[in-house]
PDB file of N, CA and C in Angstrom:
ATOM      1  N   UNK A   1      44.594 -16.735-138.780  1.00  0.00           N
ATOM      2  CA  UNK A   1      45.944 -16.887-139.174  1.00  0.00           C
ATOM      3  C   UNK A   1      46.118 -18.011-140.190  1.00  0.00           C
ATOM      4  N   UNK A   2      47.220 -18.076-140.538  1.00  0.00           N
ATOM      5  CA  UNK A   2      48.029 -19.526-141.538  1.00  0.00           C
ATOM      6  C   UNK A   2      47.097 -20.812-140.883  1.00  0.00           C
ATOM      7  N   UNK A   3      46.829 -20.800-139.345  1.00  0.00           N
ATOM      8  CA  UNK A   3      45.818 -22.431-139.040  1.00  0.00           C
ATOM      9  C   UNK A   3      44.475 -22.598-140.199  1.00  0.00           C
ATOM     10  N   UNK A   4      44.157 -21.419-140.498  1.00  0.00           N
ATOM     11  CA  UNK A   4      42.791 -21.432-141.471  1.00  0.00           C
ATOM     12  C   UNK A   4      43.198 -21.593-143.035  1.00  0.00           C
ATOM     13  N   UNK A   5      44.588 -21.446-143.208  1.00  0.00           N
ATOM     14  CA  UNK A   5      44.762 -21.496-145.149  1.00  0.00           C
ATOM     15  C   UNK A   5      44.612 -23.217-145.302  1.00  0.00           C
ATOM     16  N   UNK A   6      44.512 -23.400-146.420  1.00  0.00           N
ATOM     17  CA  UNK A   6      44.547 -24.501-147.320  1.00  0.00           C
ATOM     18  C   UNK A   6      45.178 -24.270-148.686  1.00  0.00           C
ATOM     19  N   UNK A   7      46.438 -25.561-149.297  1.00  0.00           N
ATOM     20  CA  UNK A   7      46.516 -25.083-150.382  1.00  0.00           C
ATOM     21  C   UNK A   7      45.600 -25.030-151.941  1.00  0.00           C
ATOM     22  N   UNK A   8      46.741 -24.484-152.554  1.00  0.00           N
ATOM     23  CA  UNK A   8      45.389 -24.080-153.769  1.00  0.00           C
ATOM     24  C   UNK A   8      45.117 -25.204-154.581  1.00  0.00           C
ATOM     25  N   UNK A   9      43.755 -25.466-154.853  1.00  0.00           N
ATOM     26  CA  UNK A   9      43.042 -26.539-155.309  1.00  0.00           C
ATOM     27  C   UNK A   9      42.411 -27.434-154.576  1.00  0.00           C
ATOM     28  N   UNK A  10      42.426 -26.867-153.120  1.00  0.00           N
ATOM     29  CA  UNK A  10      41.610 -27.324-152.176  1.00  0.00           C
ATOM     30  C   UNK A  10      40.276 -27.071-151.896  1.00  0.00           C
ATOM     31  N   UNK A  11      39.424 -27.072-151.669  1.00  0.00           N
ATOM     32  CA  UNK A  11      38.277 -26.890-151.369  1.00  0.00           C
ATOM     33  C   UNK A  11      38.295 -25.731-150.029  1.00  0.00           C
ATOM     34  N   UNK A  12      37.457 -24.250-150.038  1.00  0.00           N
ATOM     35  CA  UNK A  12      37.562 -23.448-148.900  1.00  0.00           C
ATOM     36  C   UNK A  12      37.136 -23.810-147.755  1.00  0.00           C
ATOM     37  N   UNK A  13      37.326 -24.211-146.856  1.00  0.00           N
ATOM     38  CA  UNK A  13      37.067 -25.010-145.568  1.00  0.00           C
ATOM     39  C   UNK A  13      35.462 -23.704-145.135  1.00  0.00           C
ATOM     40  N   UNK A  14      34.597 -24.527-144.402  1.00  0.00           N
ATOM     41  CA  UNK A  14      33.528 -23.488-143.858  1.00  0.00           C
ATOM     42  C   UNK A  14      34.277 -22.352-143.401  1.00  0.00           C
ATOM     43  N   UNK A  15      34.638 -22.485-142.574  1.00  0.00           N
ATOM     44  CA  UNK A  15      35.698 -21.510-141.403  1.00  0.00           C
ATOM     45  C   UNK A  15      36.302 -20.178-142.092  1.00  0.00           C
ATOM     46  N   UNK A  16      37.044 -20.749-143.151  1.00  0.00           N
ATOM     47  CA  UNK A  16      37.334 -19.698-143.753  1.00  0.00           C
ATOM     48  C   UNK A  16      36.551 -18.912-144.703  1.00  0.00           C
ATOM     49  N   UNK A  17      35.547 -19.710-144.998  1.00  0.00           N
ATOM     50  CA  UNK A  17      34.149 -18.860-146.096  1.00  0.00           C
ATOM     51  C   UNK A  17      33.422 -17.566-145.290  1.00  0.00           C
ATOM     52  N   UNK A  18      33.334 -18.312-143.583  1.00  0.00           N
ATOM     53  CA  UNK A  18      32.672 -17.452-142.557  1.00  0.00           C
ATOM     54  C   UNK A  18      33.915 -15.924-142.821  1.00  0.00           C
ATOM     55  N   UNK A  19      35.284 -16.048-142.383  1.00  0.00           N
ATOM     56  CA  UNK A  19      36.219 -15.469-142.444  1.00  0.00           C
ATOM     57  C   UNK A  19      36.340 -14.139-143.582  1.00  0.00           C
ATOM     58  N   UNK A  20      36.210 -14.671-145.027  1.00  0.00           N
ATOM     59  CA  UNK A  20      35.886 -13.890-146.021  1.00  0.00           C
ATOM     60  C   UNK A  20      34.849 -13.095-146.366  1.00  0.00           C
ATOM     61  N   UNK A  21      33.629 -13.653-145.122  1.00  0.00           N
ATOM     62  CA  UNK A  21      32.501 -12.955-145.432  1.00  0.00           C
ATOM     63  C   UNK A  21      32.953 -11.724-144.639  1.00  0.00           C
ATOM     64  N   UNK A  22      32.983 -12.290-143.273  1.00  0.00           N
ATOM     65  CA  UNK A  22      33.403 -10.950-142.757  1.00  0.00           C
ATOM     66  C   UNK A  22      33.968 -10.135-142.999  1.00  0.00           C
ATOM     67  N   UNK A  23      35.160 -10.572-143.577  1.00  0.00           N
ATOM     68  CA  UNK A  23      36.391  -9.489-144.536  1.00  0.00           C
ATOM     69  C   UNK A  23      35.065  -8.721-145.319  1.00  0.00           C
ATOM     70  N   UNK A  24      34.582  -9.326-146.488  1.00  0.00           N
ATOM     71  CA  UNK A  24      33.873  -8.357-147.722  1.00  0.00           C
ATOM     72  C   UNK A  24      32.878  -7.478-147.034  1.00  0.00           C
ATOM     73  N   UNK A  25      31.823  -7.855-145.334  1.00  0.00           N
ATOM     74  CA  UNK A  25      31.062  -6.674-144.995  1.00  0.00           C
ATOM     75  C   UNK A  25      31.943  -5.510-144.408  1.00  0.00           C
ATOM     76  N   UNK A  26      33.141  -6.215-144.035  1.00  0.00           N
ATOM     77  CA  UNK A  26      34.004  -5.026-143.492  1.00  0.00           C
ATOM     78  C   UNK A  26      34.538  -4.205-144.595  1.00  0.00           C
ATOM     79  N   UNK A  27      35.090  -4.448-145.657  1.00  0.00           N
ATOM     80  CA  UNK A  27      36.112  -4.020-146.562  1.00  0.00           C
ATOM     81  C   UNK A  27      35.278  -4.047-147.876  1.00  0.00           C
ATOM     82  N   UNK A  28      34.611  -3.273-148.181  1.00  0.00           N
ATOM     83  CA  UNK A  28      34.259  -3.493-149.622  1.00  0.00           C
ATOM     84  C   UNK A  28      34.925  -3.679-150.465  1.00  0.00           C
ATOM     85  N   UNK A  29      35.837  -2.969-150.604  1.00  0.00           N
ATOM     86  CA  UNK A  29      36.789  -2.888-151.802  1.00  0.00           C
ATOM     87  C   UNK A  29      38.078  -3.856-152.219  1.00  0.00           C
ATOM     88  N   UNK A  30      37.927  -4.946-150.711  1.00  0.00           N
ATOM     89  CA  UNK A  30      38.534  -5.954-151.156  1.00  0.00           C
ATOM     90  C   UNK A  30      38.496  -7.043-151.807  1.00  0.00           C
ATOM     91  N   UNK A  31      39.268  -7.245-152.890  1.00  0.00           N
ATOM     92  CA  UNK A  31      38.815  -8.934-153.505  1.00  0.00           C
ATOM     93  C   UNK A  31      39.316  -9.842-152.979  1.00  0.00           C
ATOM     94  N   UNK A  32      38.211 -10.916-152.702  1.00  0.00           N
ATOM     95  CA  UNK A  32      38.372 -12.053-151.961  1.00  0.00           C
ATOM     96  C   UNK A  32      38.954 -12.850-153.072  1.00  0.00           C
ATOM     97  N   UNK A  33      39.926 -13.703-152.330  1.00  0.00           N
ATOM     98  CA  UNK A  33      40.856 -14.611-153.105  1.00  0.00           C
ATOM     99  C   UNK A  33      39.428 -16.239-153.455  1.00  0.00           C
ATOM    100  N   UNK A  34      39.621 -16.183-154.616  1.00  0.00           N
ATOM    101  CA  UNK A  34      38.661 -17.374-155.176  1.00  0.00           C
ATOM    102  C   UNK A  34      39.555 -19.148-154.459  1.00  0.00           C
ATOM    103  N   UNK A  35      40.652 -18.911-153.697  1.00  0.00           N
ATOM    104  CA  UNK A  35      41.227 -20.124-153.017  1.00  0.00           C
ATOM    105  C   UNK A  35      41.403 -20.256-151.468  1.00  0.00           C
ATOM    106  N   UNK A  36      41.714 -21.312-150.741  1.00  0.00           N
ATOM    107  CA  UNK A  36      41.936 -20.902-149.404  1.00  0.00           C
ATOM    108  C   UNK A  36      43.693 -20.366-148.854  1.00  0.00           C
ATOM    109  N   UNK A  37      44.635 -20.272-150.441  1.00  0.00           N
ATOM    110  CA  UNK A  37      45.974 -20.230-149.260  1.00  0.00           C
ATOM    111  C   UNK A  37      46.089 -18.369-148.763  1.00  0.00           C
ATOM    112  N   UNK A  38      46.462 -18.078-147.975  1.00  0.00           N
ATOM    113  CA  UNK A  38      46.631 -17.150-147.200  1.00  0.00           C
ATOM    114  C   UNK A  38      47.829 -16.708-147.260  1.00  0.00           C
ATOM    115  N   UNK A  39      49.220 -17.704-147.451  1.00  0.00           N
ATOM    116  CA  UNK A  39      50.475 -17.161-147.413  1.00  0.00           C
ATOM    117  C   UNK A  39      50.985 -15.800-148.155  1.00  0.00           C
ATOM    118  N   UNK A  40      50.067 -15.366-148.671  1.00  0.00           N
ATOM    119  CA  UNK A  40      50.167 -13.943-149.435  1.00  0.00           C
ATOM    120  C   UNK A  40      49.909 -13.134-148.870  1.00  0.00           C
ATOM    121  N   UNK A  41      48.941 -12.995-147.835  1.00  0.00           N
ATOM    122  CA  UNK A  41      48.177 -11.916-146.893  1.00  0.00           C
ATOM    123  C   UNK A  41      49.156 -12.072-145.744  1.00  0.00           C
ATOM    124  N   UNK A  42      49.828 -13.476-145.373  1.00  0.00           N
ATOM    125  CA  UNK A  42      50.562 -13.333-144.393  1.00  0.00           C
ATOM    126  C   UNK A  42      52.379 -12.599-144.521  1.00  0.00           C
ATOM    127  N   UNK A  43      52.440 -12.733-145.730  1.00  0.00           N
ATOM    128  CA  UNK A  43      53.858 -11.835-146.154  1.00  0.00           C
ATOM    129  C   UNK A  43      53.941 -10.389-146.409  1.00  0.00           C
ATOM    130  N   UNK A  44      52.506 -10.256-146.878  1.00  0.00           N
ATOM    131  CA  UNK A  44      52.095  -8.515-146.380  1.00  0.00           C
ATOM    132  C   UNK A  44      51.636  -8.268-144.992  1.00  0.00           C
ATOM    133  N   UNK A  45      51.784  -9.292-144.320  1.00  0.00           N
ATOM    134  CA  UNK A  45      51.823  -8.799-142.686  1.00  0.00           C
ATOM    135  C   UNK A  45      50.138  -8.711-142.344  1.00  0.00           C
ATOM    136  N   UNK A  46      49.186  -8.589-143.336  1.00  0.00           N
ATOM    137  CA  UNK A  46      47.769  -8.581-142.724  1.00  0.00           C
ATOM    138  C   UNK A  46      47.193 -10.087-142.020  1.00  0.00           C
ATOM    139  N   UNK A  47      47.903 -11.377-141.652  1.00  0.00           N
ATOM    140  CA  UNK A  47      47.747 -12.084-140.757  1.00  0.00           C
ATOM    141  C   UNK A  47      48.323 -12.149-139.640  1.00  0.00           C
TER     142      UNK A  47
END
């Protein structure tokens, strides 16, 4: 959830690098956001 974002120009915390990996073996076709904030994924409801 939002406990794992950081804003942008932050550095991606481990936690959430683990997080994105999993996303990309699950989801190929998704692009991983090159930052840590999340509030975008959470207003489309996928957090």
């Amino acid at each position: 959830g939002l406990s794992f974002s950081v804003q942008e120009g932050i550095a991606i915390p481990p936690s959430l690098r683990n997080i994105y990996k999993e996303i990309a073996l699950d989801f190929n076709s998704v692009l991983m956001p090159t930052h840590g904030n999340l509030e975008t994924w959470a207003k489309q409801g996928v957090l």
